[in-house]
PDB file of N, CA and C in Angstrom:
ATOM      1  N   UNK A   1      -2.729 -35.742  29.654  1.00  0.00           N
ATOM      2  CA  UNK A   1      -1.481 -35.844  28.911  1.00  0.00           C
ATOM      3  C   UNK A   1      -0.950 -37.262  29.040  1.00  0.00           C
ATOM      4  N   UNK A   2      -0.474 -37.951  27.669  1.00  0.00           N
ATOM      5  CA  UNK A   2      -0.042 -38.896  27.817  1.00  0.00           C
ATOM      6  C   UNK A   2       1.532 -38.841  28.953  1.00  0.00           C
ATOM      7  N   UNK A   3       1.711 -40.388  29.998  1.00  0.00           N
ATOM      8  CA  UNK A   3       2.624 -39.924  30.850  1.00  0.00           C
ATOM      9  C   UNK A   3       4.158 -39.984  30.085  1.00  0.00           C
ATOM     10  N   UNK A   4       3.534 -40.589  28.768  1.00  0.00           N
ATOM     11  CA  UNK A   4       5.295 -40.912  28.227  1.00  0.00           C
ATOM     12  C   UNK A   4       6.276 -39.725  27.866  1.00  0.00           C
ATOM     13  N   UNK A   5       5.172 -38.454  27.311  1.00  0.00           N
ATOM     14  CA  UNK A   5       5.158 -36.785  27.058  1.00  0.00           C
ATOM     15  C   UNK A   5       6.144 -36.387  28.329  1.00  0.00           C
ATOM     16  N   UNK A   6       7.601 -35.470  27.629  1.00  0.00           N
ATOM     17  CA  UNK A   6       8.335 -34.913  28.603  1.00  0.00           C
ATOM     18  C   UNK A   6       8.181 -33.790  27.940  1.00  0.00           C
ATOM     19  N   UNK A   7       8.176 -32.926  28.888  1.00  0.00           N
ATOM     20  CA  UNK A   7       8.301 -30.877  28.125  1.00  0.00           C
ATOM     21  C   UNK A   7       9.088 -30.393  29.087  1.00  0.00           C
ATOM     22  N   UNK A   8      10.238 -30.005  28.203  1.00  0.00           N
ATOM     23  CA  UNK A   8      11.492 -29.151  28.682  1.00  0.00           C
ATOM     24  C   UNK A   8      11.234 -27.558  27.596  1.00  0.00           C
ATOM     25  N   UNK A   9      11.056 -26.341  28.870  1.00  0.00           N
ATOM     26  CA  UNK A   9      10.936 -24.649  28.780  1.00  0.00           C
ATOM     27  C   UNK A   9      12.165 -24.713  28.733  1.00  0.00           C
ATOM     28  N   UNK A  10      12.522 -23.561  27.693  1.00  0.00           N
ATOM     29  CA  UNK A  10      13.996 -22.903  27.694  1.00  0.00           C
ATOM     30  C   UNK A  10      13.551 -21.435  27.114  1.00  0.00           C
ATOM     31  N   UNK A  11      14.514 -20.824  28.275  1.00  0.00           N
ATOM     32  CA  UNK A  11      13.843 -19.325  28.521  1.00  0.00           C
ATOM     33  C   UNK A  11      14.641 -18.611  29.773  1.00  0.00           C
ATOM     34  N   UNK A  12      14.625 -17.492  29.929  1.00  0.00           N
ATOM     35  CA  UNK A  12      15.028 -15.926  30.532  1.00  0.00           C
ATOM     36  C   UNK A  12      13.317 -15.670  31.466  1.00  0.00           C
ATOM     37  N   UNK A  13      14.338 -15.352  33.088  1.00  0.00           N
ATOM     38  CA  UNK A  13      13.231 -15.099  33.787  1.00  0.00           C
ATOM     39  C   UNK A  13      12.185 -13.790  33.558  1.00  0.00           C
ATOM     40  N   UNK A  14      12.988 -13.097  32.986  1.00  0.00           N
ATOM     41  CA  UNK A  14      12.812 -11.123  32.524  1.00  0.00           C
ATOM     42  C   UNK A  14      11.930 -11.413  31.351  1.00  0.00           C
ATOM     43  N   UNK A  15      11.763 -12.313  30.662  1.00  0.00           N
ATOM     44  CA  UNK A  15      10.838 -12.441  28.686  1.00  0.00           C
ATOM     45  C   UNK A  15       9.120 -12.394  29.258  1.00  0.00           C
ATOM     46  N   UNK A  16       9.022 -11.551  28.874  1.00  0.00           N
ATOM     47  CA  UNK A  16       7.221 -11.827  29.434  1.00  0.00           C
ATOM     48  C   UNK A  16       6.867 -12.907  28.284  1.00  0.00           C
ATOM     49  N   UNK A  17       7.328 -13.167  27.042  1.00  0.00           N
ATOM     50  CA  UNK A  17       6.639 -14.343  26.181  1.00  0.00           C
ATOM     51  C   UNK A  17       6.418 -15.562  26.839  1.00  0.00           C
ATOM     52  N   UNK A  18       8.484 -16.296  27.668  1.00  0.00           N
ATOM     53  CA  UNK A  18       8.558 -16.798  28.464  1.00  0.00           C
ATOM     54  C   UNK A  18       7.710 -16.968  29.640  1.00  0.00           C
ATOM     55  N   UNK A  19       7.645 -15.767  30.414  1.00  0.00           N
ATOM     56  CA  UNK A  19       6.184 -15.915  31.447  1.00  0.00           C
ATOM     57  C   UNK A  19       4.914 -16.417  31.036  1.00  0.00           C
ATOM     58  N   UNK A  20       4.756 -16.284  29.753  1.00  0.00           N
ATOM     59  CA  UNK A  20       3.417 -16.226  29.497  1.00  0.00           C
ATOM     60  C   UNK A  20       3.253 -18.263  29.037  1.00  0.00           C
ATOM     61  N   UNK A  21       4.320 -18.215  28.582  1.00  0.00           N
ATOM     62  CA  UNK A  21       4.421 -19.929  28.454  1.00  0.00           C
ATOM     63  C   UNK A  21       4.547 -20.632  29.329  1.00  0.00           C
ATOM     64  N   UNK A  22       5.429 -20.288  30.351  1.00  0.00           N
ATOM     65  CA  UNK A  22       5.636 -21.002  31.803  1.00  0.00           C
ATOM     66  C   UNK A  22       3.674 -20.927  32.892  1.00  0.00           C
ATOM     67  N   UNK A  23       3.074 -19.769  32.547  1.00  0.00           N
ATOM     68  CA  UNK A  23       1.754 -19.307  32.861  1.00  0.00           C
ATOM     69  C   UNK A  23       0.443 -20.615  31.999  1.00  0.00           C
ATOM     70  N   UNK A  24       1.089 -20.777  30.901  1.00  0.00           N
ATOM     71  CA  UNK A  24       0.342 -21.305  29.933  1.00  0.00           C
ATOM     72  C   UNK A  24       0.371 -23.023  30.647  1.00  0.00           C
ATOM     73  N   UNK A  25       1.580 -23.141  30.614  1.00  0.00           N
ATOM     74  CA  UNK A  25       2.294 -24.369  30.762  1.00  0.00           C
ATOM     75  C   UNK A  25       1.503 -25.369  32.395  1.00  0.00           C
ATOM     76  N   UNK A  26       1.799 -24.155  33.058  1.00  0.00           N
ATOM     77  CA  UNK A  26       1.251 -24.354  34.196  1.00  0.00           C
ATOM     78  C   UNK A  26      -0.226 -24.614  34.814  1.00  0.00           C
ATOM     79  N   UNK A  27      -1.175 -23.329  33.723  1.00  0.00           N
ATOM     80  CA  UNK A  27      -2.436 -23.641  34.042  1.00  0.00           C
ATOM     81  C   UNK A  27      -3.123 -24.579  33.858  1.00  0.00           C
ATOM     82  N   UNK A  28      -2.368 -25.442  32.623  1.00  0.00           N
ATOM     83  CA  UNK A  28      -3.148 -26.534  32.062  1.00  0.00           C
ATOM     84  C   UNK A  28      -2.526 -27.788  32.985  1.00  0.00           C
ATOM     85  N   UNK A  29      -1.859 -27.261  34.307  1.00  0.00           N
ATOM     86  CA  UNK A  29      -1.372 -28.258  34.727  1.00  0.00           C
ATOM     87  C   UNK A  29       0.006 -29.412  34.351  1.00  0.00           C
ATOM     88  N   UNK A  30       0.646 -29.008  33.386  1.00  0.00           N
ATOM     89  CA  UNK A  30       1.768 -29.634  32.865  1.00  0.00           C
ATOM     90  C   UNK A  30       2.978 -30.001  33.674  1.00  0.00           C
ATOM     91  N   UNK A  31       3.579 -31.033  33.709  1.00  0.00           N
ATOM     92  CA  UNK A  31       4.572 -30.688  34.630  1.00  0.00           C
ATOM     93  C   UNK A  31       5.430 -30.090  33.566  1.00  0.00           C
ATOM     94  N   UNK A  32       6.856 -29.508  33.949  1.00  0.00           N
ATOM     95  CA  UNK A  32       7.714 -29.285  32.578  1.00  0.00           C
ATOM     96  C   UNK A  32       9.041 -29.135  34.078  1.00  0.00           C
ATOM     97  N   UNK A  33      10.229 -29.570  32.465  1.00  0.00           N
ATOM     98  CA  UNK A  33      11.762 -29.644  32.849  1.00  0.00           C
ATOM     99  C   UNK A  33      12.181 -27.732  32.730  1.00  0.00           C
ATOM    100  N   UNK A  34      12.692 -26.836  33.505  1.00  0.00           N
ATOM    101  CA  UNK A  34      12.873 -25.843  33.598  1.00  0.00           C
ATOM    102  C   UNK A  34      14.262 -25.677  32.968  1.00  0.00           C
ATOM    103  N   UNK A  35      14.789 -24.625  31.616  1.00  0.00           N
ATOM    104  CA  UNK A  35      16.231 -24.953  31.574  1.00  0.00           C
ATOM    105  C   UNK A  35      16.867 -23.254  31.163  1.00  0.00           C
ATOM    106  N   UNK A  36      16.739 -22.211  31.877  1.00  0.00           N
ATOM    107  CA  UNK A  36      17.233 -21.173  32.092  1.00  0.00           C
ATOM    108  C   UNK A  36      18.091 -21.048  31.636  1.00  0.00           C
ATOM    109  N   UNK A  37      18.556 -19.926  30.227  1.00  0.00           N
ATOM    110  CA  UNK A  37      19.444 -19.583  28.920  1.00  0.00           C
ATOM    111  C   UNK A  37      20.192 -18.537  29.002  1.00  0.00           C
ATOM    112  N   UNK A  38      20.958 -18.279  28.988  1.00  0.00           N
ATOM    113  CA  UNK A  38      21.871 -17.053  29.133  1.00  0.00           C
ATOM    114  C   UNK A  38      21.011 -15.991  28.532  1.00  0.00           C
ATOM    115  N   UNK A  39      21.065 -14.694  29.110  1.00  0.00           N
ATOM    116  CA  UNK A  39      20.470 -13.740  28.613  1.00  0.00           C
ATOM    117  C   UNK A  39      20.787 -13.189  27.135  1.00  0.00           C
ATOM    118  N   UNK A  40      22.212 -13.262  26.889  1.00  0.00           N
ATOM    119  CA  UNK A  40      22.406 -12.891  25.788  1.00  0.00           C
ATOM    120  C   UNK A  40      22.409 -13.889  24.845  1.00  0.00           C
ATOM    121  N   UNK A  41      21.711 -13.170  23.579  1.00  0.00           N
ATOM    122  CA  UNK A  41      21.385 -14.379  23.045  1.00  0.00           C
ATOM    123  C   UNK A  41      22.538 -14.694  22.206  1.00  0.00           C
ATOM    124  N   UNK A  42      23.798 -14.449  21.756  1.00  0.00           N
ATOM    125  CA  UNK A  42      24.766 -15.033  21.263  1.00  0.00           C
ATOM    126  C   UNK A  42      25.158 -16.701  22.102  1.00  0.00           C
ATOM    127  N   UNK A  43      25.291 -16.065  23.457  1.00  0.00           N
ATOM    128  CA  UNK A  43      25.299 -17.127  24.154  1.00  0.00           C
ATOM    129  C   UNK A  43      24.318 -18.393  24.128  1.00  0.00           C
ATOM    130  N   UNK A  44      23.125 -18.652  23.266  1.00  0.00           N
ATOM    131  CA  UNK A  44      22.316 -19.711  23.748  1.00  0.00           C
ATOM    132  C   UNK A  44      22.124 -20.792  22.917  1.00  0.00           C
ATOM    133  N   UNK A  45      23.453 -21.336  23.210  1.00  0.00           N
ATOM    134  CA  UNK A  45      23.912 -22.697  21.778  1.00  0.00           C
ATOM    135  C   UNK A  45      22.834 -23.699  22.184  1.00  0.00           C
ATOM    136  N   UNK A  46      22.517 -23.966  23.633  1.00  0.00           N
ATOM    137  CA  UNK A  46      22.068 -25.071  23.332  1.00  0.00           C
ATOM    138  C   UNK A  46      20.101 -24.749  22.503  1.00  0.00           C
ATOM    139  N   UNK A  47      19.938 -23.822  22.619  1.00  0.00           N
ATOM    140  CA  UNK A  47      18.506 -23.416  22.885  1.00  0.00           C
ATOM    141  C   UNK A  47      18.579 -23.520  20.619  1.00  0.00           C
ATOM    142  N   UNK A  48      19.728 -23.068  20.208  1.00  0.00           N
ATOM    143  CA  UNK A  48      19.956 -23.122  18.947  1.00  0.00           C
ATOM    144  C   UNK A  48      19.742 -24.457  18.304  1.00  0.00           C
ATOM    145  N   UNK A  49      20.835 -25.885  19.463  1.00  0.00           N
ATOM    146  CA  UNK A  49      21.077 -26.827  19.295  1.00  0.00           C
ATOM    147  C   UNK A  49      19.383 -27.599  19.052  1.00  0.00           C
ATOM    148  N   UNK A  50      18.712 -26.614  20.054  1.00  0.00           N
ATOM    149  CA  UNK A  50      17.388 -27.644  20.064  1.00  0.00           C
ATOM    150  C   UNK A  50      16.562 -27.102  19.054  1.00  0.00           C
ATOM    151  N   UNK A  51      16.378 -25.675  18.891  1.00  0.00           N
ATOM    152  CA  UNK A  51      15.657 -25.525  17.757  1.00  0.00           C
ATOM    153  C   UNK A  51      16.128 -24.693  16.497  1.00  0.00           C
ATOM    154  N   UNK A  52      17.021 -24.522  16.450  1.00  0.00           N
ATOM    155  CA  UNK A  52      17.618 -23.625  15.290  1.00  0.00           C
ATOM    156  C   UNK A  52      17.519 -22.233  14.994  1.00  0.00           C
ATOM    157  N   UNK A  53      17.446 -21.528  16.366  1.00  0.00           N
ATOM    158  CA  UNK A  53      17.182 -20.286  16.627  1.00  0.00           C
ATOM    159  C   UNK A  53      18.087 -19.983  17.956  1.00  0.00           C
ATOM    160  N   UNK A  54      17.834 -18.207  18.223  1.00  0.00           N
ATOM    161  CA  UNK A  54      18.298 -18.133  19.364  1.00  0.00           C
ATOM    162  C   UNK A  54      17.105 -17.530  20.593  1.00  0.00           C
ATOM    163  N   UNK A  55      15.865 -17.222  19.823  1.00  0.00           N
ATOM    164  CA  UNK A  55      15.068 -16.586  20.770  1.00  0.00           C
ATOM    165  C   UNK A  55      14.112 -17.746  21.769  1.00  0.00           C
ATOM    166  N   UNK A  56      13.135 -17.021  22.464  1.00  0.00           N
ATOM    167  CA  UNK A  56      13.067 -17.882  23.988  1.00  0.00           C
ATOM    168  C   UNK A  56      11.659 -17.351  23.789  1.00  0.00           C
ATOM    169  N   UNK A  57      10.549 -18.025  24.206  1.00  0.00           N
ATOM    170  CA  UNK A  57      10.788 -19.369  25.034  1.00  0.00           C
ATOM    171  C   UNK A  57      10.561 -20.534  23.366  1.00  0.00           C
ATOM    172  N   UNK A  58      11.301 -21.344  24.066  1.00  0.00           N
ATOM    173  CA  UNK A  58      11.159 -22.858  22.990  1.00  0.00           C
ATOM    174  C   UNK A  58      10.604 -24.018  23.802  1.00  0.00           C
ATOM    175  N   UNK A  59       9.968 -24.655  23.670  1.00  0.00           N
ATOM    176  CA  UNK A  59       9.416 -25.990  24.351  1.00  0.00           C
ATOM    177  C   UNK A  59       9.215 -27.218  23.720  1.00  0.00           C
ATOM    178  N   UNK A  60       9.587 -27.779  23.796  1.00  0.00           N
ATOM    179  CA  UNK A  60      10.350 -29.002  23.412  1.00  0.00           C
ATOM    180  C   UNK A  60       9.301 -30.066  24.584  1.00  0.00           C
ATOM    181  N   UNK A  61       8.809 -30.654  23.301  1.00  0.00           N
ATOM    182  CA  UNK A  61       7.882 -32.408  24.137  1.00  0.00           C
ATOM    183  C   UNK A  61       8.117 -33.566  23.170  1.00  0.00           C
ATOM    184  N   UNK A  62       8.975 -34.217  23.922  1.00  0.00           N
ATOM    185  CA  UNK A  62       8.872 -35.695  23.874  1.00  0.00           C
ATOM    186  C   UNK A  62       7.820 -36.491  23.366  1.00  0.00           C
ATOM    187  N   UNK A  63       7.761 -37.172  23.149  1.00  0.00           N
ATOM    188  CA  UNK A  63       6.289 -38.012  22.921  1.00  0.00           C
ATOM    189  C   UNK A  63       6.854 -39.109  22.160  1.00  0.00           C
ATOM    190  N   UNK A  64       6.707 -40.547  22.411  1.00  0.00           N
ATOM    191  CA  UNK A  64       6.231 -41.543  21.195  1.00  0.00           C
ATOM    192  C   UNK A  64       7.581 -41.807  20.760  1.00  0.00           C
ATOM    193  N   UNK A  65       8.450 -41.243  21.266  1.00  0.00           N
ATOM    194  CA  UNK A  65       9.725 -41.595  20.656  1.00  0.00           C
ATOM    195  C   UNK A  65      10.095 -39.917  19.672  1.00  0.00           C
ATOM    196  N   UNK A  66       9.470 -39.423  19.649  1.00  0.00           N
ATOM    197  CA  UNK A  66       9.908 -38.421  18.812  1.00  0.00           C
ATOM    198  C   UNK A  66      10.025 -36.644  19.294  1.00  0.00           C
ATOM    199  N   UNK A  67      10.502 -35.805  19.092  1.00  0.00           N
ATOM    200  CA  UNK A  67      10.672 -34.821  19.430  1.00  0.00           C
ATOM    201  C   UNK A  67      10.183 -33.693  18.210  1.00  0.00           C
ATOM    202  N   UNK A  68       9.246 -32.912  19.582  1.00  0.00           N
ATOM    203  CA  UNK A  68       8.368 -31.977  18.997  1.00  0.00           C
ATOM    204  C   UNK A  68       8.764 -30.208  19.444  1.00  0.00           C
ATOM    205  N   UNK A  69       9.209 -29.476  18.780  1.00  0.00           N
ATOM    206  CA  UNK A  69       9.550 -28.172  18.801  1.00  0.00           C
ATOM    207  C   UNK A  69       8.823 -26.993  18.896  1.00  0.00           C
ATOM    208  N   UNK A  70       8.385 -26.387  19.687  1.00  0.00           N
ATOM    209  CA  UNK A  70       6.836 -24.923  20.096  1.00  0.00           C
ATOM    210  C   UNK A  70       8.329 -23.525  20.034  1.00  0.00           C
ATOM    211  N   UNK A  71       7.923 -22.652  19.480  1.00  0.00           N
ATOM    212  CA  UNK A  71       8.274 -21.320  19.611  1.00  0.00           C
ATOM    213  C   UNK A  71       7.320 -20.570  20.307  1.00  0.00           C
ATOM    214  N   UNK A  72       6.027 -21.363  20.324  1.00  0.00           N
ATOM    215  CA  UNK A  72       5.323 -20.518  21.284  1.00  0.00           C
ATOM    216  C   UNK A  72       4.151 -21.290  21.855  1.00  0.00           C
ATOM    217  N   UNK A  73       3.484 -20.847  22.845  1.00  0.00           N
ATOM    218  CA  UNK A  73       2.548 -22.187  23.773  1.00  0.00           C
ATOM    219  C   UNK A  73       1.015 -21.696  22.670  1.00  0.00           C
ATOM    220  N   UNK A  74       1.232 -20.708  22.120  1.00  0.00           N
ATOM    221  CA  UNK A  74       0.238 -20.651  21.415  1.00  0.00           C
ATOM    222  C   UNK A  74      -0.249 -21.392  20.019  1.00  0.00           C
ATOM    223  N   UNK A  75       0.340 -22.117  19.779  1.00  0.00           N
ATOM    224  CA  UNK A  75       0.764 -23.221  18.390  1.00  0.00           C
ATOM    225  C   UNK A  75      -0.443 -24.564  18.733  1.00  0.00           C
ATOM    226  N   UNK A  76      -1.187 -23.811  17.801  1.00  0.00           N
ATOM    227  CA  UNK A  76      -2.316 -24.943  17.656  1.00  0.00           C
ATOM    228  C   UNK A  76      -1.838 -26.266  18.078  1.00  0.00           C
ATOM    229  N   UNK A  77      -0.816 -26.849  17.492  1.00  0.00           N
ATOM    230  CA  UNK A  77      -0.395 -28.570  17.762  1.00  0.00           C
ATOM    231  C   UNK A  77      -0.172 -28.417  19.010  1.00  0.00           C
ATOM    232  N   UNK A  78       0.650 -27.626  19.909  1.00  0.00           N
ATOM    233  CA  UNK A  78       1.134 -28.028  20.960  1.00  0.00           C
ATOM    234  C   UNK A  78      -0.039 -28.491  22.204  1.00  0.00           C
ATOM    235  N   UNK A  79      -1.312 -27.822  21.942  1.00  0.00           N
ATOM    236  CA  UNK A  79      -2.396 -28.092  22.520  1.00  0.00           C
ATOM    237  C   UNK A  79      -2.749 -29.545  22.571  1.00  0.00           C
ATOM    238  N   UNK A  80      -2.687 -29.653  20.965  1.00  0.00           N
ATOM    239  CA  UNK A  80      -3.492 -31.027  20.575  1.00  0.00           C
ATOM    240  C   UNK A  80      -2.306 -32.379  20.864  1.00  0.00           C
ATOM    241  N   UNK A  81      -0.972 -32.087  20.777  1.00  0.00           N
ATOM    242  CA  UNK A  81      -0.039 -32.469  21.466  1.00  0.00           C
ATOM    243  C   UNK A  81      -0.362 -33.306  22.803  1.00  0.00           C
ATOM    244  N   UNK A  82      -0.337 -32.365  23.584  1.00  0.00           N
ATOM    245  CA  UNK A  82      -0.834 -32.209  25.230  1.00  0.00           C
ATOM    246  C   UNK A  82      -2.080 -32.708  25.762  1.00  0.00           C
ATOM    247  N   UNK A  83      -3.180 -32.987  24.613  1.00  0.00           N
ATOM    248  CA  UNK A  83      -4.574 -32.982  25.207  1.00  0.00           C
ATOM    249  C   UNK A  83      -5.211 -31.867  26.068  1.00  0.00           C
ATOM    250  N   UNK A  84      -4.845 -31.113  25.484  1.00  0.00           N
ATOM    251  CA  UNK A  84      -5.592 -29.653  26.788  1.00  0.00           C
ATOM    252  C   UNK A  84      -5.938 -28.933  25.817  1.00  0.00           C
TER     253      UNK A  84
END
């Protein structure tokens, strides 16, 4: 992974999707910024702010100057993103 690449998880400890991204995130070795969302999802402005939704997990990478948006670790780009 390029080192300039930052990845900030936003997500609920209880979401198995969430687990499964933080699982994902991890195996490939990633570091990532952890940012834990109110359960209810009315409550999760900022998670809205970042991607225009309210559901979880969202992952968000930096790169190059620009900001890149995952609804899920399964998203072809986010791989090719990452180099993994």
């Amino acid at each position: 992974m390029d080192n300039k690449a930052t990845i900030t998880l936003y997500g609920v400890n209880w979401c198995p999707w969430v687990r499964r991204a933080k699982s994902w995130l991890e195996g490939n070795g990633l570091p990532y910024k952890w940012v834990q969302v109110p359960d209810a999802q009315w409550e999760r402005r900022e998670v809205v702010e970042v991607s225009g939704q309210m559901e979880v997990p969202v992952i968000v990478v930096e790169r190059d100057g620009k900001r890149h948006v995952f609804l899920e670790e399964t998203h072809p780009e986010l791989a090719t993103l990452l180099e993994v």
